[in-house]
N, C-alpha and C. Protein backbone atom coordinates (compact mmCIF):
# COMPACT_ATOMS: atom_id res chain seq x y z
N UNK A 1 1.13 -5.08 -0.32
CA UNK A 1 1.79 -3.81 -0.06
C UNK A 1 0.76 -2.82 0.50
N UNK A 2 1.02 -1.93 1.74
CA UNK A 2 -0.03 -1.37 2.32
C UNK A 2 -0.10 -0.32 1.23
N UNK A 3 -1.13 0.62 1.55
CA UNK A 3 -1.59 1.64 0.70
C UNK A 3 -0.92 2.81 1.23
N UNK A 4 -1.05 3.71 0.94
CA UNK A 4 -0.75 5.48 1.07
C UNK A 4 -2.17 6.08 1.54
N UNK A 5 -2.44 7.17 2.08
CA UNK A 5 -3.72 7.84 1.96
C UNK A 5 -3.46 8.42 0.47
N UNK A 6 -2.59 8.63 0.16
CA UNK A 6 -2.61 9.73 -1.56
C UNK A 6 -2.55 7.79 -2.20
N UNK A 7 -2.20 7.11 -2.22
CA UNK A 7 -3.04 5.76 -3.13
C UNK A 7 -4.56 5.63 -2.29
N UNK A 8 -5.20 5.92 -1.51
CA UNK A 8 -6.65 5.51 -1.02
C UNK A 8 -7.26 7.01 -2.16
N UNK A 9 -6.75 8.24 -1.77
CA UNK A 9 -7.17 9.24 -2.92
C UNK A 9 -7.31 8.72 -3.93
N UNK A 10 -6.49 8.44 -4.75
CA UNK A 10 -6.34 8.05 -5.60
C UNK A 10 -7.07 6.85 -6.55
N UNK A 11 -7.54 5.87 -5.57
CA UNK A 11 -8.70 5.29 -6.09
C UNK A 11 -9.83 5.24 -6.06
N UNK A 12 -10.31 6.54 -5.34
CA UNK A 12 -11.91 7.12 -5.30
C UNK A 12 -11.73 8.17 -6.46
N UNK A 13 -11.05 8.65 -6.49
CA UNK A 13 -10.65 9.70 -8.12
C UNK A 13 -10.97 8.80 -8.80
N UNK A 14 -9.84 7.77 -9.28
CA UNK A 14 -9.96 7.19 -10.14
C UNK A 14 -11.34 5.83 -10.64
N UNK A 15 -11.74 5.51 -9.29
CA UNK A 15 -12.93 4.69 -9.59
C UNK A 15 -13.49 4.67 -8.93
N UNK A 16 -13.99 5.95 -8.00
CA UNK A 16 -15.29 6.20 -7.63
C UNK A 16 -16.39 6.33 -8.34
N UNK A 17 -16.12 6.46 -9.49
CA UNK A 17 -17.52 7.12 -10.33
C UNK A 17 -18.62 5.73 -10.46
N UNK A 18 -18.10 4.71 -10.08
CA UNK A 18 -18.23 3.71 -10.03
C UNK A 18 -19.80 3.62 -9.71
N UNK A 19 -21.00 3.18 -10.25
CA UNK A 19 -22.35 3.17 -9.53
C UNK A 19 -22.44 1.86 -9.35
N UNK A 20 -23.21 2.04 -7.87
CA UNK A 20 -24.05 1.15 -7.45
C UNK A 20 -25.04 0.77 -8.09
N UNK A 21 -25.13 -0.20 -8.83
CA UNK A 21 -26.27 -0.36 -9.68
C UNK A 21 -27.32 -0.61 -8.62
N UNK A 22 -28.11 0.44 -9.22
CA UNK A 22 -30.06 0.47 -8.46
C UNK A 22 -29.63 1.00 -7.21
N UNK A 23 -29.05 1.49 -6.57
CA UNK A 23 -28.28 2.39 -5.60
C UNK A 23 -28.85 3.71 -5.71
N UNK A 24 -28.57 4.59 -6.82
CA UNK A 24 -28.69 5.15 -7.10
C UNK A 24 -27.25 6.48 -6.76
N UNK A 25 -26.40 6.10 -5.99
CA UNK A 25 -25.30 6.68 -5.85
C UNK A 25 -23.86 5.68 -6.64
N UNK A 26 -22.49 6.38 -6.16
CA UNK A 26 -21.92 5.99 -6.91
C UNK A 26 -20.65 5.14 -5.69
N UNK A 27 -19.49 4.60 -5.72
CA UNK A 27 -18.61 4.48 -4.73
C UNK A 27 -18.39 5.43 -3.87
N UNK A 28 -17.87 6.48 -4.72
CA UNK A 28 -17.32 7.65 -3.65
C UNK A 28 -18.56 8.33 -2.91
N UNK A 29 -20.46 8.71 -3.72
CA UNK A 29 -21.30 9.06 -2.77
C UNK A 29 -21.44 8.06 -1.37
N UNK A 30 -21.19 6.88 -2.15
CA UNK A 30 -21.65 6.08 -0.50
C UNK A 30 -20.40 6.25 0.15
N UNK A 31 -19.53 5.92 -0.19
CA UNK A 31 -18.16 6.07 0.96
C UNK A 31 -18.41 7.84 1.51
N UNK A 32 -18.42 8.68 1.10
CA UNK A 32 -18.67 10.16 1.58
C UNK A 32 -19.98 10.02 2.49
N UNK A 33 -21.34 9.45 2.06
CA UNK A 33 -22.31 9.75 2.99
C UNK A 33 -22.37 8.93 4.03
N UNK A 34 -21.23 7.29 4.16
CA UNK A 34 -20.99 6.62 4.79
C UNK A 34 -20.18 7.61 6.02
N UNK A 35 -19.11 8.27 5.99
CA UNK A 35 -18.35 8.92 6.92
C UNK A 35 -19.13 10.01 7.40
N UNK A 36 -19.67 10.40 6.62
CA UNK A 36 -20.94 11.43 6.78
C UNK A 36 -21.56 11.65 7.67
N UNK A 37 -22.34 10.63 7.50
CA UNK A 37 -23.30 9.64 8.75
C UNK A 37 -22.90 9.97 9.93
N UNK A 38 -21.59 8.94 10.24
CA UNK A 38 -20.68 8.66 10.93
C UNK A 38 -20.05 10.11 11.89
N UNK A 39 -19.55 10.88 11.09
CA UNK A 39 -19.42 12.26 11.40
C UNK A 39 -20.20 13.14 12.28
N UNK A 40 -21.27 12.63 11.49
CA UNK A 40 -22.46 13.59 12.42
C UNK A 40 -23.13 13.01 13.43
N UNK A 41 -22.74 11.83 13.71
CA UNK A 41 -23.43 11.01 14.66
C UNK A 41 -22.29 10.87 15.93
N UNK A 42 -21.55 12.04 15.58
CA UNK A 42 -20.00 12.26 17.21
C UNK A 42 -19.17 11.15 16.94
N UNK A 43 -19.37 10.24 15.60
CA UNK A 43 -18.23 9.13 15.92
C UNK A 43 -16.87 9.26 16.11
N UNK A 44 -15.60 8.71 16.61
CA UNK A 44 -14.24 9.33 16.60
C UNK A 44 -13.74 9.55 14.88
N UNK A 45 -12.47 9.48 14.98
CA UNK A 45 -11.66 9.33 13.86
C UNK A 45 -11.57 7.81 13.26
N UNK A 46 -11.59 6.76 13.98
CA UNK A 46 -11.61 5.72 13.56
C UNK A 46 -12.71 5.08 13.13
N UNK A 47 -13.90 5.50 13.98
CA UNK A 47 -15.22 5.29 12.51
C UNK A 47 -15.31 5.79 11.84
N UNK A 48 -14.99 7.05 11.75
CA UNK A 48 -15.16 7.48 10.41
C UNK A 48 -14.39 7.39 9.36
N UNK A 49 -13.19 7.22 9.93
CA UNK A 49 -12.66 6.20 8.73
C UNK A 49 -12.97 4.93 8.44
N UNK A 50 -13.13 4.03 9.57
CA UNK A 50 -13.79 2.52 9.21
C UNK A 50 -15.22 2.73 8.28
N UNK A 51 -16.01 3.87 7.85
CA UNK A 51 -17.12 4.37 7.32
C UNK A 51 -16.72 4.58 6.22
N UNK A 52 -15.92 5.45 5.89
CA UNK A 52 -15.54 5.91 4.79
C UNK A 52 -14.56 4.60 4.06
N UNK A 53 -14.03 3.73 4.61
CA UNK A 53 -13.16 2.66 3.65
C UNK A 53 -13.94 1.43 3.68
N UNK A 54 -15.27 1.21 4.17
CA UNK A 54 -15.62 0.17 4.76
C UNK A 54 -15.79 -1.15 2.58
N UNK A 55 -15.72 0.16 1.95
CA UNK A 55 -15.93 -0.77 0.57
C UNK A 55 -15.19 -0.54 -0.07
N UNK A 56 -14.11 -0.36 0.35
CA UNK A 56 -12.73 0.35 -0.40
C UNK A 56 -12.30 -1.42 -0.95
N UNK A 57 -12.33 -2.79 -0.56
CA UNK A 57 -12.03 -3.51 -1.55
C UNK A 57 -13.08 -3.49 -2.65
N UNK A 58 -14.43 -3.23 -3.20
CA UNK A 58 -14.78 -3.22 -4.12
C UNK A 58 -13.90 -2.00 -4.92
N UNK A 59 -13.38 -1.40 -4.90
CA UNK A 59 -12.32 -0.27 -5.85
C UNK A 59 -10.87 -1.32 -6.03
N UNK A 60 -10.52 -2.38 -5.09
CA UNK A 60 -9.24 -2.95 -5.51
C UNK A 60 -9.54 -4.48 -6.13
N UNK A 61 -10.55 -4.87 -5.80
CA UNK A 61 -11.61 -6.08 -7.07
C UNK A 61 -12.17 -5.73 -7.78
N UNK A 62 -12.26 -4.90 -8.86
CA UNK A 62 -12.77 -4.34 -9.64
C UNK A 62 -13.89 -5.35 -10.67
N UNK A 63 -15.01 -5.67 -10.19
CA UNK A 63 -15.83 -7.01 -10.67
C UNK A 63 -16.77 -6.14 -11.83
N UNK A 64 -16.49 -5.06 -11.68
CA UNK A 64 -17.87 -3.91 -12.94
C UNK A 64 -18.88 -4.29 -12.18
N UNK A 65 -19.93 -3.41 -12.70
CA UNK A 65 -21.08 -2.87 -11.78
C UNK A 65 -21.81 -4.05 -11.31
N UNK A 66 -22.27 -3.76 -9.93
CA UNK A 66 -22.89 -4.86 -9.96
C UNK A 66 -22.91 -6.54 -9.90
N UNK A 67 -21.65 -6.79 -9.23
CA UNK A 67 -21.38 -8.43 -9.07
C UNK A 67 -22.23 -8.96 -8.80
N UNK A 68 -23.52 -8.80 -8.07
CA UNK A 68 -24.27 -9.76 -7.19
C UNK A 68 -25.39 -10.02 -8.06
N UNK A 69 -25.61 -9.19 -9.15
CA UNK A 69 -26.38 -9.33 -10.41
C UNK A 69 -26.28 -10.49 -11.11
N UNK A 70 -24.53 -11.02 -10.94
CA UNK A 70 -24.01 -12.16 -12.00
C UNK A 70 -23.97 -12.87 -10.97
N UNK A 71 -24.57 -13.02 -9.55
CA UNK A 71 -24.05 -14.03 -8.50
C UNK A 71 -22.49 -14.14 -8.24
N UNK A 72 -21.78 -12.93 -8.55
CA UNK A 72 -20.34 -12.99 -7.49
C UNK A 72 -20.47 -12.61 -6.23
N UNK A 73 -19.84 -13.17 -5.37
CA UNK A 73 -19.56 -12.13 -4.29
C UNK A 73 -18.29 -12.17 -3.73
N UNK A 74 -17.75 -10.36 -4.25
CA UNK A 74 -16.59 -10.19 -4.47
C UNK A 74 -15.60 -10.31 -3.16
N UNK A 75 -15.90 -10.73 -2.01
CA UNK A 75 -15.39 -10.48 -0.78
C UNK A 75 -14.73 -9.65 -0.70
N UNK A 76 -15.45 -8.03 -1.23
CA UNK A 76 -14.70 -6.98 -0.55
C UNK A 76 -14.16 -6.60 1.02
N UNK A 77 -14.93 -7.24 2.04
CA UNK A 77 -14.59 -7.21 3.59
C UNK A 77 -13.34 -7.83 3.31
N UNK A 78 -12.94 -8.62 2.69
CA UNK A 78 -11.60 -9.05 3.17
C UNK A 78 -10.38 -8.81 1.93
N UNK A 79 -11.22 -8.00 1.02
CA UNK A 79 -9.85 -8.18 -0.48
C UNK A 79 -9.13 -6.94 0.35
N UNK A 80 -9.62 -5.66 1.28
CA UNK A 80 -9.39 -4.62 1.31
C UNK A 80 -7.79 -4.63 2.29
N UNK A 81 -7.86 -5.93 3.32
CA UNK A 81 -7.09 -5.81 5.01
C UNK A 81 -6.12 -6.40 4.50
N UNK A 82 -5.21 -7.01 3.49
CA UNK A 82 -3.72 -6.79 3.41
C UNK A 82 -3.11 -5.21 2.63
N UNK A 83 -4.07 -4.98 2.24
CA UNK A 83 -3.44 -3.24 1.90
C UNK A 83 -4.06 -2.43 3.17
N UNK A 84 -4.76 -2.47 4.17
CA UNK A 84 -4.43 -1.32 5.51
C UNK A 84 -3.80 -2.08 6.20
N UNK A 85 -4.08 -3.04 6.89
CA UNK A 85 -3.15 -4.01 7.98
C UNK A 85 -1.98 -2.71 7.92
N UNK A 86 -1.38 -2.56 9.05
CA UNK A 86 -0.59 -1.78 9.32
C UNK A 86 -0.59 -0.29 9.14
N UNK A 87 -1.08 0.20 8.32
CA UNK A 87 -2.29 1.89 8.10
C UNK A 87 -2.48 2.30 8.98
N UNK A 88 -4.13 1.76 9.46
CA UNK A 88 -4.77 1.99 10.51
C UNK A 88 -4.87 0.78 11.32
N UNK A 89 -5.49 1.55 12.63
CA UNK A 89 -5.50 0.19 13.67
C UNK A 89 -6.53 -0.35 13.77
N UNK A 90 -6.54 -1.24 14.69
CA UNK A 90 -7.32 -2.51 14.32
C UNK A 90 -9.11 -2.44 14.56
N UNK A 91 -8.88 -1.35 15.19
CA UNK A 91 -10.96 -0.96 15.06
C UNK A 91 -11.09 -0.79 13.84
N UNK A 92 -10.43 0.22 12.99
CA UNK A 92 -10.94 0.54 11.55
C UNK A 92 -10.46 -1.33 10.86
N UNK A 93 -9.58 -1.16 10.76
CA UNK A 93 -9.34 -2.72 9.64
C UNK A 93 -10.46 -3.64 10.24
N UNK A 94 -11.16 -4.27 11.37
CA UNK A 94 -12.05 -4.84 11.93
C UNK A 94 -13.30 -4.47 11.76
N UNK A 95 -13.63 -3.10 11.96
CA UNK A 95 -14.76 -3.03 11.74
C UNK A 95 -14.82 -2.95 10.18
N UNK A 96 -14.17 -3.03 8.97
CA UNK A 96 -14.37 -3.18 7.49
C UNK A 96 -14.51 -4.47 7.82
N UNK A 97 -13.65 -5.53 8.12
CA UNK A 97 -13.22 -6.96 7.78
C UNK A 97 -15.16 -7.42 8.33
N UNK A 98 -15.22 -7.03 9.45
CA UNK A 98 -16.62 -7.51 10.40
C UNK A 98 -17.91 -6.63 9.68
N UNK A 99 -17.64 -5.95 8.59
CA UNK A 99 -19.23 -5.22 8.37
C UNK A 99 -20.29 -6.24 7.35
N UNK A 100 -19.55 -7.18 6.71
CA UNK A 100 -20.69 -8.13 6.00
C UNK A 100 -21.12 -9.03 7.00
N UNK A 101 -20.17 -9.42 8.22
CA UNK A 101 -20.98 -10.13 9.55
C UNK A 101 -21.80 -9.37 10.24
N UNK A 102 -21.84 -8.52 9.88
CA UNK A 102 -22.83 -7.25 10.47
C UNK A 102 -23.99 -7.63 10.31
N UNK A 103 -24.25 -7.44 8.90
CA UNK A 103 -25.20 -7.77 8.38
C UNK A 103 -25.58 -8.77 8.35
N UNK A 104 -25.84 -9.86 8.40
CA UNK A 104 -26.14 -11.64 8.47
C UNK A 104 -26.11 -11.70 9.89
N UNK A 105 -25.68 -10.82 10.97
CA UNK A 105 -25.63 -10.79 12.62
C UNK A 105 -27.70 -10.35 13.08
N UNK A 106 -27.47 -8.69 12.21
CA UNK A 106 -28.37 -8.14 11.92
C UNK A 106 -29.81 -8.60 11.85
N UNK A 107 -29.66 -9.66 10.58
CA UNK A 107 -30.69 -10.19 10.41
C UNK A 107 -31.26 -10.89 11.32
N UNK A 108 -30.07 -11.72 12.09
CA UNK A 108 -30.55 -12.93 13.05
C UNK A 108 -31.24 -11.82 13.99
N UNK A 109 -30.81 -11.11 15.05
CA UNK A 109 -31.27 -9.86 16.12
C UNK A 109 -32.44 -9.28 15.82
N UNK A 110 -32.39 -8.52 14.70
CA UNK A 110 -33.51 -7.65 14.55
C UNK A 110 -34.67 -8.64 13.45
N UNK A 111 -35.61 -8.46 13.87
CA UNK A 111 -36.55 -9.50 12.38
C UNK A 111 -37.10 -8.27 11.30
N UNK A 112 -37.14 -7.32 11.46
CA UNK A 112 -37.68 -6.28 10.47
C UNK A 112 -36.26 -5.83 9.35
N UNK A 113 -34.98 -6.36 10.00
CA UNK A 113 -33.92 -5.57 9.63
C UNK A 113 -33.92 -6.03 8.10
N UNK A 114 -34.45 -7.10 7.31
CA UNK A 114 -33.89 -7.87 5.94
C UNK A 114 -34.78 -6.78 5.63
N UNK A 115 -36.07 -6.65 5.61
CA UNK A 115 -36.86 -6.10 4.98
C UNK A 115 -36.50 -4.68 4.85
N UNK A 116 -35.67 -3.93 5.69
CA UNK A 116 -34.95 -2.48 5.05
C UNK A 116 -33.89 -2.49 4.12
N UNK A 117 -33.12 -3.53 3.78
CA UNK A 117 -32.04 -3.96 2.95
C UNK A 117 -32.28 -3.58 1.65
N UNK A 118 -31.77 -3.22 0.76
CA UNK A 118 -31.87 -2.40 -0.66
C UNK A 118 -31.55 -4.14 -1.25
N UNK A 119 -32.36 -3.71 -2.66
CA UNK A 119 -32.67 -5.18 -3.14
C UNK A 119 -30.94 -5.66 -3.56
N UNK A 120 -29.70 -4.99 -3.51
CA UNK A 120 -28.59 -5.15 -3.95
C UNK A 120 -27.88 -5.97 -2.82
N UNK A 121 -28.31 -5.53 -2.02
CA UNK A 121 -27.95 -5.90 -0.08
C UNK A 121 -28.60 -7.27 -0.09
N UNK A 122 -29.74 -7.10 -0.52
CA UNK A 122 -30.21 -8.45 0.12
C UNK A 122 -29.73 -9.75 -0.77
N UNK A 123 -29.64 -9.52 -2.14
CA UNK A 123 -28.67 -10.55 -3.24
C UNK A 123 -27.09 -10.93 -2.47
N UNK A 124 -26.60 -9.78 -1.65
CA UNK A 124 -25.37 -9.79 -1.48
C UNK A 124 -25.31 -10.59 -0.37
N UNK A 125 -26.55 -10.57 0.62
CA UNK A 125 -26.74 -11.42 1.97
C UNK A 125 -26.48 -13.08 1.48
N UNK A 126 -27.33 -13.23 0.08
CA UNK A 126 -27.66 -14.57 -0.06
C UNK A 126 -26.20 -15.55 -0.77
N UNK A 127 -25.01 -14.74 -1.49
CA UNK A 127 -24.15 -15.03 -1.38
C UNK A 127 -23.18 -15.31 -0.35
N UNK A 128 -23.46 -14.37 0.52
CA UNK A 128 -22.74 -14.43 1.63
C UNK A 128 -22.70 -15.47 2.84
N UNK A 129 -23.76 -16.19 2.62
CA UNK A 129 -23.95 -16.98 3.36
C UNK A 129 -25.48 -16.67 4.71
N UNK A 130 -26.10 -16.04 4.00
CA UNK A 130 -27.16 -15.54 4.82
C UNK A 130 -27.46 -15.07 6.05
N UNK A 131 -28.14 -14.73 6.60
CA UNK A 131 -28.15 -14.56 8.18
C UNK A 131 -27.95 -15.72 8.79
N UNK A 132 -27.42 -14.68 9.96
CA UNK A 132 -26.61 -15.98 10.56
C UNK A 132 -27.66 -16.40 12.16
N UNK A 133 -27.60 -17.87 12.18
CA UNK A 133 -28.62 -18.41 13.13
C UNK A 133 -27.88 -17.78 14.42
N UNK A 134 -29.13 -17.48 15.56
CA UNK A 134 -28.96 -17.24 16.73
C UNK A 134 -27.87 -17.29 17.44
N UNK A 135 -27.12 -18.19 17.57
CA UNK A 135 -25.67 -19.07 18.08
C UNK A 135 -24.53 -18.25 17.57
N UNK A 136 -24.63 -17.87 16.13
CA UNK A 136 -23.61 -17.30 15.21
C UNK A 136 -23.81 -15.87 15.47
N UNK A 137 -25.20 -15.27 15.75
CA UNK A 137 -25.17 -13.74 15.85
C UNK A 137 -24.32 -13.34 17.71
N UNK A 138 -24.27 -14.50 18.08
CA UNK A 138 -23.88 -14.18 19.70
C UNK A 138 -22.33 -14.43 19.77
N UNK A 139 -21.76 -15.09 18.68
CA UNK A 139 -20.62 -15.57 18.83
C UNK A 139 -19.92 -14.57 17.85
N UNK A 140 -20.42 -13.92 16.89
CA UNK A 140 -20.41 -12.16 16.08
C UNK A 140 -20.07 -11.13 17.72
N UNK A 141 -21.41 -11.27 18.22
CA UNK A 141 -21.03 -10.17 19.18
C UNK A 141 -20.31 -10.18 20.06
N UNK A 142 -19.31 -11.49 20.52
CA UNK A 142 -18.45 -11.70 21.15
C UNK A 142 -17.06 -11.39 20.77
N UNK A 143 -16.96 -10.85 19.22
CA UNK A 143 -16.17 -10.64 18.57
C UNK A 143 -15.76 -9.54 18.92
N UNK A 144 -13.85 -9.08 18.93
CA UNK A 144 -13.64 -7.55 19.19
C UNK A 144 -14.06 -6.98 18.04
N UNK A 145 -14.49 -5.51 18.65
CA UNK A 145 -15.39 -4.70 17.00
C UNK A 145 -16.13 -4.88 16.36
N UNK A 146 -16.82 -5.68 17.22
CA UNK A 146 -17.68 -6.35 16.37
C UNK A 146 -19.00 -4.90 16.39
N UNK A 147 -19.21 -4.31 17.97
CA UNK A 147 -19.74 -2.93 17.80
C UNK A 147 -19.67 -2.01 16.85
N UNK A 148 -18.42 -2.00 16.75
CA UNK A 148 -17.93 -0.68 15.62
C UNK A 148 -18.26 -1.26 14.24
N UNK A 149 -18.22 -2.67 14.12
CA UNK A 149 -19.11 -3.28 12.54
C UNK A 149 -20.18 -2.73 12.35
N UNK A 150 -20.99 -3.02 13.54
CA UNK A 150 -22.66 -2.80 13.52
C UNK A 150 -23.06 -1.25 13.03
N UNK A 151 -22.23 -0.47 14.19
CA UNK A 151 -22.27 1.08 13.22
C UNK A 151 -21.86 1.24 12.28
N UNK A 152 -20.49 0.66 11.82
CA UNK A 152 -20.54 0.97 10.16
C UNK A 152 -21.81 -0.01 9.20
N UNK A 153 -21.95 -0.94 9.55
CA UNK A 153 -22.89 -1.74 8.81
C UNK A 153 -24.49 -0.90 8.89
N UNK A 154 -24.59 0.21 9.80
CA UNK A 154 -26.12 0.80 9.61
C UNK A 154 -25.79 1.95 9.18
N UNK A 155 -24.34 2.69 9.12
CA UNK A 155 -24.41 3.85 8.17
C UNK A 155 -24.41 3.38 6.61
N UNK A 156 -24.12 2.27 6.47
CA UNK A 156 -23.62 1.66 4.94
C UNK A 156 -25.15 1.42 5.04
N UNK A 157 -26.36 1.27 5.25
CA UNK A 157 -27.33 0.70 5.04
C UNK A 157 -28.36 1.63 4.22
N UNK A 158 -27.81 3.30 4.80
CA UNK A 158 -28.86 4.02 4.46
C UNK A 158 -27.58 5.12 3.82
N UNK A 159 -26.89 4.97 3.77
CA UNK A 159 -25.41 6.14 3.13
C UNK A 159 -26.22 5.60 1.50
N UNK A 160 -27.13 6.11 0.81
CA UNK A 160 -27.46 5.42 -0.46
C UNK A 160 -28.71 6.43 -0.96
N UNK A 161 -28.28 7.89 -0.63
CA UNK A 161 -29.18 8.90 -1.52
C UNK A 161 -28.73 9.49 -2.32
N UNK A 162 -29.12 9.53 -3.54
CA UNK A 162 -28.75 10.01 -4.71
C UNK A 162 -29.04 11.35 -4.31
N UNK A 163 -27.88 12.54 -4.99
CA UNK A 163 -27.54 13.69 -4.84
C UNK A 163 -27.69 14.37 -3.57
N UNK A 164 -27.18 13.28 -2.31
CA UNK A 164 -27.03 13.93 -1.44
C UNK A 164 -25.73 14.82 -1.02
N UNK A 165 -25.40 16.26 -0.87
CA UNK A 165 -24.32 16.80 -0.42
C UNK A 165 -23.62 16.32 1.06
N UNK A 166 -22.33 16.13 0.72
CA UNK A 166 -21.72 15.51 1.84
C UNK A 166 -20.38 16.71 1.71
N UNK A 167 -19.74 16.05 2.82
CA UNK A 167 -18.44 17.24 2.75
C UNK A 167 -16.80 16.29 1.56
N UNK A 168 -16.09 17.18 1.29
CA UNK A 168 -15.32 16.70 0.04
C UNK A 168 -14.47 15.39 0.49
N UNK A 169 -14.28 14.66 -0.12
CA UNK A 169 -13.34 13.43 0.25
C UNK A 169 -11.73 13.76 0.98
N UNK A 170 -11.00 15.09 0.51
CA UNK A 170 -10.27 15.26 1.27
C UNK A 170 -10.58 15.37 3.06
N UNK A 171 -11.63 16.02 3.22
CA UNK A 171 -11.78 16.28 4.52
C UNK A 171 -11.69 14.67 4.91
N UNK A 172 -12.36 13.84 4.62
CA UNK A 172 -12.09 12.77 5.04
C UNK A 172 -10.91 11.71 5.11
N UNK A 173 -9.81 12.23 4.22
CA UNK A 173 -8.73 11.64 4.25
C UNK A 173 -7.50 12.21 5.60
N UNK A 174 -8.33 13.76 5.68
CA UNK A 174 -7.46 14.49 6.83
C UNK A 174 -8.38 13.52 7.75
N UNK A 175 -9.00 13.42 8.06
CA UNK A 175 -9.32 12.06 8.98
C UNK A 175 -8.50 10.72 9.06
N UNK A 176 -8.55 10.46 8.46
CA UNK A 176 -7.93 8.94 8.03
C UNK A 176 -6.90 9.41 8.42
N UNK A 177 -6.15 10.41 8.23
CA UNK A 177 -4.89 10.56 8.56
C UNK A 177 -4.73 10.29 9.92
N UNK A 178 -5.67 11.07 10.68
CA UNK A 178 -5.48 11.63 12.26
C UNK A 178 -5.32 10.15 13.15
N UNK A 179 -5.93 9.14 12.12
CA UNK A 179 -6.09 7.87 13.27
C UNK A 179 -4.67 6.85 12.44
N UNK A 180 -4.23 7.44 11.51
CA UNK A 180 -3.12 6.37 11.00
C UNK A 180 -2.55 6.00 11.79
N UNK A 181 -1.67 4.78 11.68
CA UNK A 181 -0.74 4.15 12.30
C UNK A 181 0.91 5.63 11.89
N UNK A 182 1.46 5.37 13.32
CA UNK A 182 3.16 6.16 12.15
C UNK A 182 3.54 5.35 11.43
């Protein structure tokens, strides 16, 4: 069943408080400094919503802090796209579904990129199936949105400062709105 923006409210209220263990922020700081980012960097309406929901299935898998600690990996990229599928369009649902290929794309492209990864990121890489060899990062970028992954996958990289001020989550839902589907 798709979501509402007042059900997407509704579960950053209700389980944003959520921390990133060793993060040092919580769901809703990274989703806020994620759009944030995004915001201030001229993106449209649809990154910044693909920014701001990009971990919105960790709020609907609710695994408690920290899955990658116990070796889960909760496949939030994909628990999230049968509740927007039809929401928003397909850059935002794509670039969420494509931001953990981001990362494992990432790695293959850039060689310094693992080594900026927060030690939570990089546990989460090794579940995931790791970076992905040469062949796989080209056949990523052949992917539609797969661009708009990569930017959400480098605002999600550094969206991770404790008590940083961002603007309120509504402003960002009047976003989300602007790019909804009718």
């Amino acid at each position: 069943m798709p979501l509402t923006l007042a059900d997407i409210g509704k579960l950053f209220r209700d389980h944003g408080h959520v921390a990133y263990e060793g993060e040092g922020v919580s769901q809703l700081e990274h989703a806020l400094q994620a759009a944030e980012l995004a915001e201030d960097e001229g993106a449209g309406a649809e990154l910044i919503t693909a920014a701001l929901l990009h971990d919105l299935g960790h709020l609907l898998n609710r695994q408690g802090a920290t899955p990658t600690m116990r070796g889960i990996d909760d496949q939030h990229q994909y628990f999230a796209i049968p509740f927007i599928r039809g929401v928003f369009p397909a850059s935002v649902v794509e670039a969420i579904r494509l931001h953990v290929d981001a990362k494992r794309a990432l790695c293959a492209l850039e060689p310094d990129y693992y080594e900026r990864l927060s030690e939570d990121s990089k546990r989460s890489l090794a579940l995931q199936g790791g970076a992905f060899t040469a062949a796989q990062a080209r056949e990523f970028l052949a992917k539609p949105h797969s661009d708009c992954a990569l930017r959400v996958r480098r605002w999600d990289d550094v969206a991770k400062v404790a008590g940083a001020a961002t603007r309120p989550l509504a402003h960002y839902l009047e976003i989300a709105e602007r790019c909804a589907l009718a």
